[in-house]
N, C-alpha and C. Protein backbone atom coordinates (compact mmCIF):
# COMPACT_ATOMS: atom_id res chain seq x y z
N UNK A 1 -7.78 -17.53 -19.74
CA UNK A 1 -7.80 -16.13 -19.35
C UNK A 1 -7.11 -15.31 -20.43
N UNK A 2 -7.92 -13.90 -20.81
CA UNK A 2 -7.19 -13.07 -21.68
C UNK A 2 -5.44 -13.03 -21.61
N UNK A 3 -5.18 -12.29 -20.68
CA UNK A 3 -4.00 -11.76 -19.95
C UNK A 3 -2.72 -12.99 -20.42
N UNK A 4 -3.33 -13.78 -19.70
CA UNK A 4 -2.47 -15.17 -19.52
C UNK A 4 -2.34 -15.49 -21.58
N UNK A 5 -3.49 -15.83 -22.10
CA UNK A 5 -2.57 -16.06 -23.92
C UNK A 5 -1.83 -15.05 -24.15
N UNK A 6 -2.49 -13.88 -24.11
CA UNK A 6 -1.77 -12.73 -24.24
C UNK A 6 -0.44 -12.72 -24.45
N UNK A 7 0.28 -13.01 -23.09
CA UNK A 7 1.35 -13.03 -22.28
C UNK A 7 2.04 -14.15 -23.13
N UNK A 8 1.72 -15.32 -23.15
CA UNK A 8 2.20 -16.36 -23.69
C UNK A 8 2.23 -16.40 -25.15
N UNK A 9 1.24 -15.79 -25.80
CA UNK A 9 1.03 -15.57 -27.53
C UNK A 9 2.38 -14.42 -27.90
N UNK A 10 3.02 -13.69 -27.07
CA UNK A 10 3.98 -12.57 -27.30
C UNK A 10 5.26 -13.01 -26.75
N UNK A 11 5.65 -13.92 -25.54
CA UNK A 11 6.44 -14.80 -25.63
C UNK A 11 6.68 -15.68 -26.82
N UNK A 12 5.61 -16.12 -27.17
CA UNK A 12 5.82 -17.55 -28.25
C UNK A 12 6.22 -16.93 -29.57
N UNK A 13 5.04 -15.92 -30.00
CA UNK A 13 6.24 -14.78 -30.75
C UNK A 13 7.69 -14.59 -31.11
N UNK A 14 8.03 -14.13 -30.01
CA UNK A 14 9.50 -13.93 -30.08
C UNK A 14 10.43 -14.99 -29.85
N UNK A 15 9.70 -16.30 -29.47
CA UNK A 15 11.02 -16.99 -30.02
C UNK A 15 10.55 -17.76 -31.09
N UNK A 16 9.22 -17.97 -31.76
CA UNK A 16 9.81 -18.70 -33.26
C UNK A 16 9.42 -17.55 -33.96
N UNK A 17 9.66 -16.80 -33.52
CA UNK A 17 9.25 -15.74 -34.80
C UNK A 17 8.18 -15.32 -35.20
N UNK A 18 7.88 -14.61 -36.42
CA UNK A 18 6.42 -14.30 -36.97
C UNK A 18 6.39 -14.98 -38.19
N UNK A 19 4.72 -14.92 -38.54
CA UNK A 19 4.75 -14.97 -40.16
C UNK A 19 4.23 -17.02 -40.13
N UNK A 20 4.00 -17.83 -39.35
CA UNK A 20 3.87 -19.27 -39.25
C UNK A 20 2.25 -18.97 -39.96
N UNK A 21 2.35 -20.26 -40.51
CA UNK A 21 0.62 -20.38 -41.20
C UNK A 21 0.49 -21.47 -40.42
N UNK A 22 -1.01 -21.54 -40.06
CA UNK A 22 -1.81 -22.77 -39.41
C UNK A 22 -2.74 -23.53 -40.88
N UNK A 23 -2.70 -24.55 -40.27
CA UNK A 23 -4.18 -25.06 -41.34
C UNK A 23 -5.26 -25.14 -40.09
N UNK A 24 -6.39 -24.49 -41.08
CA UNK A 24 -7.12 -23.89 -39.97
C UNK A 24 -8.25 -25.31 -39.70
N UNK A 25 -8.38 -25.86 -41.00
CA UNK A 25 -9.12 -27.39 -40.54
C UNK A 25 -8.87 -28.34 -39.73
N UNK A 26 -7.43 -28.24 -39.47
CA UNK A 26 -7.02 -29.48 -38.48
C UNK A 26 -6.54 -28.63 -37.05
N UNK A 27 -6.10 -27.40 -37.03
CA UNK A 27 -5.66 -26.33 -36.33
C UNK A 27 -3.86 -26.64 -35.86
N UNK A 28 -3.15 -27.03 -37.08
CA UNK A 28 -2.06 -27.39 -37.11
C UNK A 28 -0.89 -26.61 -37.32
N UNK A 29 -0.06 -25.81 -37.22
CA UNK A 29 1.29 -25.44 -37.64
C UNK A 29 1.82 -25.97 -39.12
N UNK A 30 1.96 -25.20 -40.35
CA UNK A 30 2.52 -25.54 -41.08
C UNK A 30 3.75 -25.85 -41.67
N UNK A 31 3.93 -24.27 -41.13
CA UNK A 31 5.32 -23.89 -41.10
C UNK A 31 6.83 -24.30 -39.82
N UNK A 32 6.14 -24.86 -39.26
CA UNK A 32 7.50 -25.94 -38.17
C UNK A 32 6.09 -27.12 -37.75
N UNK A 33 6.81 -27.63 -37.16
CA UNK A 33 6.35 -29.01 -36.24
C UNK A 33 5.60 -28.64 -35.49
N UNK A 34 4.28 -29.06 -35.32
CA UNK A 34 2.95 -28.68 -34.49
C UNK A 34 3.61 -28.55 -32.44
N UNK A 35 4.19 -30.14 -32.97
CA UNK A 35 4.74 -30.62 -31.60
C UNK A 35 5.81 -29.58 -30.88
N UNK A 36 6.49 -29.10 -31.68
CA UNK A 36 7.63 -28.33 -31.25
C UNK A 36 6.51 -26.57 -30.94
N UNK A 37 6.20 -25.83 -31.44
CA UNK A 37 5.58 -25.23 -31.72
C UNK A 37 4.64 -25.18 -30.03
N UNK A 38 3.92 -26.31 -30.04
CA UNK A 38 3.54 -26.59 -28.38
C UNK A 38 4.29 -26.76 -27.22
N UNK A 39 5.26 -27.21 -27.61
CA UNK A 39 6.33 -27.19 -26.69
C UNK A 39 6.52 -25.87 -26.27
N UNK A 40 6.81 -25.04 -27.29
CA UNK A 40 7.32 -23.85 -27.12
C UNK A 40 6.17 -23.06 -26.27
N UNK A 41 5.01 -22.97 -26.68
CA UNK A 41 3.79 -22.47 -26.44
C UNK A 41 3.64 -22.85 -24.67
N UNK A 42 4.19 -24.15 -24.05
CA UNK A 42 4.00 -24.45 -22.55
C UNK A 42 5.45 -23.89 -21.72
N UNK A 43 6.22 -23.79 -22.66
CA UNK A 43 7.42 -23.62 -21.90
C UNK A 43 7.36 -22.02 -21.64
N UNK A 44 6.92 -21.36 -22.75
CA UNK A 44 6.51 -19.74 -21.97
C UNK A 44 5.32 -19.58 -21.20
N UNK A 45 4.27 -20.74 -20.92
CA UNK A 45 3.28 -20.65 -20.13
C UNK A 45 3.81 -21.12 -18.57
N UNK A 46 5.38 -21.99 -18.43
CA UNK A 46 5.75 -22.01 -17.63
C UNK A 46 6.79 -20.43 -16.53
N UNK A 47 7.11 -19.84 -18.55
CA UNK A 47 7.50 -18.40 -17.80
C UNK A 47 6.75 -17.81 -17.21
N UNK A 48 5.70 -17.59 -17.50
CA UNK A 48 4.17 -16.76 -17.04
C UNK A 48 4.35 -17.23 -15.55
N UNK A 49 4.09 -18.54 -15.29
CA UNK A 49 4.02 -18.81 -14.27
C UNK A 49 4.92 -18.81 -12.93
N UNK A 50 6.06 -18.74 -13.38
CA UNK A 50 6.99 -18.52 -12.24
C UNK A 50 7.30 -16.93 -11.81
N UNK A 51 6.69 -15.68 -13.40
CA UNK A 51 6.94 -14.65 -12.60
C UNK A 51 5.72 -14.39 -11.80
N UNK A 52 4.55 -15.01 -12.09
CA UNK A 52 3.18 -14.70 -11.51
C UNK A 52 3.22 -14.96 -9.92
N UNK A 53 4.13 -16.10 -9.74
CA UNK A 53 4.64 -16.28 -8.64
C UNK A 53 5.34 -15.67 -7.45
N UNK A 54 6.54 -15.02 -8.59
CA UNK A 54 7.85 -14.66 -7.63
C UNK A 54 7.24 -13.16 -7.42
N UNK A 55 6.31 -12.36 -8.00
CA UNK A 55 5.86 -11.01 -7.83
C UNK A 55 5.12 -10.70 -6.57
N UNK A 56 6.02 -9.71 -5.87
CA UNK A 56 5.12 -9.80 -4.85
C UNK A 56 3.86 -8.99 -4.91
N UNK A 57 2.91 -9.37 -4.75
CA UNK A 57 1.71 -8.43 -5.10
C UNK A 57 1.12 -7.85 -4.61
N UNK A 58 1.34 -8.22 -3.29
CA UNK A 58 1.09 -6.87 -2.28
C UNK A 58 1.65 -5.38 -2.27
N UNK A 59 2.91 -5.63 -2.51
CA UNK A 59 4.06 -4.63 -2.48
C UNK A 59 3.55 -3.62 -4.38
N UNK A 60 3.17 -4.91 -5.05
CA UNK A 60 2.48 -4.17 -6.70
C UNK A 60 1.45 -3.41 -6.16
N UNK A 61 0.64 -3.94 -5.46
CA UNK A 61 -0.53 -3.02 -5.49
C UNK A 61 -0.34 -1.45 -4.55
N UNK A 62 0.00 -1.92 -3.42
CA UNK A 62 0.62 -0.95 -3.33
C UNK A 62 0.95 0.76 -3.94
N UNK A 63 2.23 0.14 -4.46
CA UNK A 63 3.32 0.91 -5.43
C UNK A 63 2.33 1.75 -6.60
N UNK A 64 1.18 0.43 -7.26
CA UNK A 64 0.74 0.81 -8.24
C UNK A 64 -0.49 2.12 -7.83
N UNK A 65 -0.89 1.62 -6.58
CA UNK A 65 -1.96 2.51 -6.35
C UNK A 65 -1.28 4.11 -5.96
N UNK A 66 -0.60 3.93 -5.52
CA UNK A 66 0.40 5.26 -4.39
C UNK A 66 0.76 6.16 -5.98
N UNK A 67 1.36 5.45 -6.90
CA UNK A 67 1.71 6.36 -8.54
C UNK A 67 0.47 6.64 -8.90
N UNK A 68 -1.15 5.92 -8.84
CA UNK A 68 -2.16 6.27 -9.44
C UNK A 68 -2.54 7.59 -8.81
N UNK A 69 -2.57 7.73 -7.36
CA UNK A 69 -3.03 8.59 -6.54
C UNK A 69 -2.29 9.82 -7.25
N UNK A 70 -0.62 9.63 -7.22
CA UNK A 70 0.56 10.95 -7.45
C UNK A 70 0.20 11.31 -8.47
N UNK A 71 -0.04 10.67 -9.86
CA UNK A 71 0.28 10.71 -10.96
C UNK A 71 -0.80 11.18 -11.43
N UNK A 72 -2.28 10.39 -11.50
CA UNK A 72 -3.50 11.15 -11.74
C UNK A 72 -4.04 12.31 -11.15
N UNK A 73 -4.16 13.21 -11.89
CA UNK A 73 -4.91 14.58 -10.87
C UNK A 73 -6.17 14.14 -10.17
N UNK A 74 -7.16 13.15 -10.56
CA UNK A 74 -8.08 13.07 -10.22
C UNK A 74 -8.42 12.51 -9.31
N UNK A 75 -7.01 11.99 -8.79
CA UNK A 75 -6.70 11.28 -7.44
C UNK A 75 -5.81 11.67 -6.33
N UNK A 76 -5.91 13.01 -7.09
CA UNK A 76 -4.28 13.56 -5.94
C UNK A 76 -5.18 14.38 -4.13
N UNK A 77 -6.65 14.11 -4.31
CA UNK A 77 -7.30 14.08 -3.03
C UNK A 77 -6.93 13.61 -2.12
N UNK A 78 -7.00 12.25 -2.91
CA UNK A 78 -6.83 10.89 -1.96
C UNK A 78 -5.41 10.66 -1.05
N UNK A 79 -4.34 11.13 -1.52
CA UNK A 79 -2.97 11.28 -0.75
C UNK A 79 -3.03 11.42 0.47
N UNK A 80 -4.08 12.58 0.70
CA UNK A 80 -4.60 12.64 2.27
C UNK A 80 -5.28 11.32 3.25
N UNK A 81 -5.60 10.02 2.37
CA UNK A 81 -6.41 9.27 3.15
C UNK A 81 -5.50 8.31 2.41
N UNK A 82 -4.48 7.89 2.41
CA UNK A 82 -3.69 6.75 1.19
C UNK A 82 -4.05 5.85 2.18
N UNK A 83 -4.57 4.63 1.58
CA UNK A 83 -4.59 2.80 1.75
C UNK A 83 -4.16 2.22 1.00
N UNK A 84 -3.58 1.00 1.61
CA UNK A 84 -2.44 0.23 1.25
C UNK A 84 -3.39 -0.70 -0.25
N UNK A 85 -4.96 -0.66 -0.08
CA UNK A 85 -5.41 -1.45 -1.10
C UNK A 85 -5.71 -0.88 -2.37
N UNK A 86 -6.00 -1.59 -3.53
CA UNK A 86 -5.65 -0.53 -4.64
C UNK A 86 -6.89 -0.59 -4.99
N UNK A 87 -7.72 0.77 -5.17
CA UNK A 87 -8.51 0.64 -5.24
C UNK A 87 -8.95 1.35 -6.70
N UNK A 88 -9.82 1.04 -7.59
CA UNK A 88 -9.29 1.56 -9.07
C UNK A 88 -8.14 1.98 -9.56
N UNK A 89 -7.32 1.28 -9.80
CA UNK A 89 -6.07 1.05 -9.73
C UNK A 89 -6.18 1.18 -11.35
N UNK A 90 -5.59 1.97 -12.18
CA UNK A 90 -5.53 1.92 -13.99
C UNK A 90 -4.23 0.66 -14.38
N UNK A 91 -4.29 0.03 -15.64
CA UNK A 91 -3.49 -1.02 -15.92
C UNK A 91 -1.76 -0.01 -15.89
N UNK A 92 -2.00 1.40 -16.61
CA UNK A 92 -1.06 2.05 -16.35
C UNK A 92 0.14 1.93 -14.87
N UNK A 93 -1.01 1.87 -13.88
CA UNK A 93 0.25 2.25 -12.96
C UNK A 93 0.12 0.75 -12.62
N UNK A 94 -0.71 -0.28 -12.83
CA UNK A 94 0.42 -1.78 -12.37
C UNK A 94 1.17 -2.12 -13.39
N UNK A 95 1.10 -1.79 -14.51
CA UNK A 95 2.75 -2.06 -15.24
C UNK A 95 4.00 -0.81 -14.75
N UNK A 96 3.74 0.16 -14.18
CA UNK A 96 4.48 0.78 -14.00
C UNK A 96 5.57 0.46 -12.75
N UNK A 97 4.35 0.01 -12.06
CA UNK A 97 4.98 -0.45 -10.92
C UNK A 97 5.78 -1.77 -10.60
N UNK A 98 5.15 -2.43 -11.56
CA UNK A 98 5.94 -3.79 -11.77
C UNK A 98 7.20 -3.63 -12.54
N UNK A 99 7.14 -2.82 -13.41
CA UNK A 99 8.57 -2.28 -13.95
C UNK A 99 9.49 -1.50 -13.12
N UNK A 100 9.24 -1.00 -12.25
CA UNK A 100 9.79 0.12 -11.28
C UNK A 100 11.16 -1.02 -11.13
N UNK A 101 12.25 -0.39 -11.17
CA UNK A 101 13.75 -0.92 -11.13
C UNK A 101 14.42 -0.48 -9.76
N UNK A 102 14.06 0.78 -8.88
CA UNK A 102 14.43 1.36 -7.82
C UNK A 102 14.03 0.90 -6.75
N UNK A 103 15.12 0.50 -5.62
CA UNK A 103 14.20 -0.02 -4.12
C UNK A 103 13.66 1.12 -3.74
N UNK A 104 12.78 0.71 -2.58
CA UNK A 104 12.94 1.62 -1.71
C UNK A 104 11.54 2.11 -2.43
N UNK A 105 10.82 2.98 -1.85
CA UNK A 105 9.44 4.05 -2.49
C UNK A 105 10.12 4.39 -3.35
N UNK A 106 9.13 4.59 -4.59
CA UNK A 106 9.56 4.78 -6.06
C UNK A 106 9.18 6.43 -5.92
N UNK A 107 9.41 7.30 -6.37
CA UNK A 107 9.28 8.87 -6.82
C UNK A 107 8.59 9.25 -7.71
N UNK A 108 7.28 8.96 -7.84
CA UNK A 108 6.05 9.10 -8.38
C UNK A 108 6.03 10.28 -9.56
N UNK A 109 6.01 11.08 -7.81
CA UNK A 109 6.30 12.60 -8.85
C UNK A 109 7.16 13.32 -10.00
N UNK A 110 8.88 13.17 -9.22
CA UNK A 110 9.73 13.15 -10.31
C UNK A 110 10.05 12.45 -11.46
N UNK A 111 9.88 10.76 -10.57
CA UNK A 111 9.83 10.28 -12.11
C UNK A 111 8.43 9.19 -12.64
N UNK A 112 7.58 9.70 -13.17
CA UNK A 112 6.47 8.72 -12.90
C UNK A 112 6.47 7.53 -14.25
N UNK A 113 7.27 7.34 -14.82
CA UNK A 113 7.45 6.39 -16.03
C UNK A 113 8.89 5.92 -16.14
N UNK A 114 8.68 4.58 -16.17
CA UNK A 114 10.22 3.58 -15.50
C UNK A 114 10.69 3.80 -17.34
N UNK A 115 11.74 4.07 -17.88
CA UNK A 115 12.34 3.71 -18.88
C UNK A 115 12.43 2.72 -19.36
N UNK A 116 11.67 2.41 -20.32
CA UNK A 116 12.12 0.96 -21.24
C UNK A 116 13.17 0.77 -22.00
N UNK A 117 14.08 0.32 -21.03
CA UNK A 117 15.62 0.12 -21.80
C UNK A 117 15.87 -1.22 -23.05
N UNK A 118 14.97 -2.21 -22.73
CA UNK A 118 15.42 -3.16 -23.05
C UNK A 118 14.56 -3.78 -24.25
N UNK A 119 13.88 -3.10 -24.85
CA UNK A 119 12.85 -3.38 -25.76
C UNK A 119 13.60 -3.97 -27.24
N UNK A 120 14.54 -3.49 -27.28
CA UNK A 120 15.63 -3.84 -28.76
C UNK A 120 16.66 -5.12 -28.19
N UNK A 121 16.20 -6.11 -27.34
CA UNK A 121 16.75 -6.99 -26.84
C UNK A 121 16.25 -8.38 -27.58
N UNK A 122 17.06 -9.17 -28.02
CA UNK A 122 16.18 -10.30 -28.92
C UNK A 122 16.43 -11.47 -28.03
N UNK A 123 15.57 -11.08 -27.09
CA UNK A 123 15.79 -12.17 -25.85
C UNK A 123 15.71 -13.71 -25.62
N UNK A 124 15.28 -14.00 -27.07
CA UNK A 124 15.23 -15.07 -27.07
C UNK A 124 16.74 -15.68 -27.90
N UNK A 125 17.13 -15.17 -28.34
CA UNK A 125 18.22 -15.22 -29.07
C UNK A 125 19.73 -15.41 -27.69
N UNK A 126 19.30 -14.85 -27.18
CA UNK A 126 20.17 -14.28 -25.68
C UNK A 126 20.53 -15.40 -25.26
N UNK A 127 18.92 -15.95 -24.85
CA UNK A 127 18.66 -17.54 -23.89
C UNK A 127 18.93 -19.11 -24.52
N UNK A 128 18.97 -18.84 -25.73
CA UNK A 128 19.39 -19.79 -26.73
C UNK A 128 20.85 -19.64 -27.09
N UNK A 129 21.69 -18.88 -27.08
CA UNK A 129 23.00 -18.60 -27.14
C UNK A 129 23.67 -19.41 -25.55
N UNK A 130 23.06 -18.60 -24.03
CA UNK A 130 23.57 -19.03 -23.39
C UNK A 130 22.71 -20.54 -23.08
N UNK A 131 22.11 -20.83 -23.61
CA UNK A 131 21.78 -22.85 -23.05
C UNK A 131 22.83 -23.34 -23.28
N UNK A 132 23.72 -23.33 -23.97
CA UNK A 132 25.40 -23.93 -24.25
C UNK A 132 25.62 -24.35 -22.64
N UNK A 133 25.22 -23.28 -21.90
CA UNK A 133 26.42 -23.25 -20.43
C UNK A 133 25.21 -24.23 -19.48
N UNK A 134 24.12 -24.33 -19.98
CA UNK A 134 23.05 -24.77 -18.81
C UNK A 134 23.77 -26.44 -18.10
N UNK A 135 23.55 -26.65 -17.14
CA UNK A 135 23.48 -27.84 -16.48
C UNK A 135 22.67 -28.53 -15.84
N UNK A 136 22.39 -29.59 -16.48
CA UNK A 136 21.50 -30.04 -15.47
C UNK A 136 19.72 -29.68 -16.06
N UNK A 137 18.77 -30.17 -15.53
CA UNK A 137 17.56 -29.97 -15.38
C UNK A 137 17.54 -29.28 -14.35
N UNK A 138 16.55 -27.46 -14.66
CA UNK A 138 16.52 -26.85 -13.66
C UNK A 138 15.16 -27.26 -13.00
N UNK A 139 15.04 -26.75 -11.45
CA UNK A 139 13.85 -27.71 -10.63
C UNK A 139 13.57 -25.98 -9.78
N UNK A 140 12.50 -25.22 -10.18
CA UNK A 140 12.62 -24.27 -9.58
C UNK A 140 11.86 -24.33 -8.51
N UNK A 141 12.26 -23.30 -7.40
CA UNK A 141 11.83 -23.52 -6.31
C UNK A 141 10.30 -22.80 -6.15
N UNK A 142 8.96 -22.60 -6.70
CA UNK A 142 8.13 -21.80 -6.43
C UNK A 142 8.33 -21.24 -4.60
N UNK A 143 7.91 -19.82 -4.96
CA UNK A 143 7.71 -19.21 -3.48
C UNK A 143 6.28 -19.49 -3.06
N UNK A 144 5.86 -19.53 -1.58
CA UNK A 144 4.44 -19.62 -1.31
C UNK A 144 4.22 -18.04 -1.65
N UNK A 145 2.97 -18.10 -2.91
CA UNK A 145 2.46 -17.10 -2.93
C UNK A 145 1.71 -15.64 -2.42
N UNK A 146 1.72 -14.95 -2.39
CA UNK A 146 1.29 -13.87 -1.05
C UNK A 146 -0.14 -14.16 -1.34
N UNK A 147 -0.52 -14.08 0.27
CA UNK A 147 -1.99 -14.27 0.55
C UNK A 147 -3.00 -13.13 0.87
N UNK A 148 -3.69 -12.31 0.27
CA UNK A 148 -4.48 -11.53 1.17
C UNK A 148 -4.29 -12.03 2.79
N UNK A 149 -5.06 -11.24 3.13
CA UNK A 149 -4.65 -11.31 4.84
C UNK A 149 -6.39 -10.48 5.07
């Protein structure tokens, strides 16, 4: 799936860095260890997967549709008939909404774009500093995923 390398090609990014050459005949890593390199490549496909999980997505769609309605003029009809399902929903308001930091109904109107605070964060640098303190093999608990209904 697009989304999913995507996601994982920009993780894998940021923690070995940029700038690696492949040999494109064998489709190998030149520049570090193929093996390590894959490693790295599953272990952010395991990040993908636990937030894909823990998100509730009912509550996204939602959120995302209710900011599309506020936020787009071309939808501010619809306020009068709001459903909980999202129905042309723009990628805009489900990242918005998935970023939304505030409980509670988010404020569309006043504030319709969550601040990106954390973009100058070298997060991988962060998580590799604190593994010093880790214990143990972590065993995470997946949530049962939300189900349409």
């Amino acid at each position: 799936m697009p989304n999913r390398k995507a996601v994982v090609d920009a993780l894998l990014q940021d923690v070995v860095g940029p700038g690696h050459h492949f040999n494109g005949a064998r489709g190998e890593v030149v520049t570090m260890p193929t093996e390590t390199y894959e490693d790295v490549q599953d272990a952010m496909a395991a990040i993908l997967e636990r937030v894909a999980v823990a998100v509730d997505w009912r509550r996204l769609l939602v959120e995302a549709s209710w900011r599309h309605m506020t936020v787009h003029p071309d939808h501010k009809e619809d306020l009068d008939r709001y459903r909980s399902e999202a129905e042309n929903v723009c990628g805009e308001c489900l990242a918005e909404a998935l970023l939304q930091q505030r409980m509670g109904a988010p404020d569309w109107e006043g504030e319709p774009s969550v601040e990106m605070e954390h973009q100058a964060v070298d997060w991988a640098a962060v998580v590799a500093g604190a593994l010093q303190h880790r214990r143990g093999t972590i065993r995470h608990a997946y949530r049962t995923p939300h189900r349409a209904r």
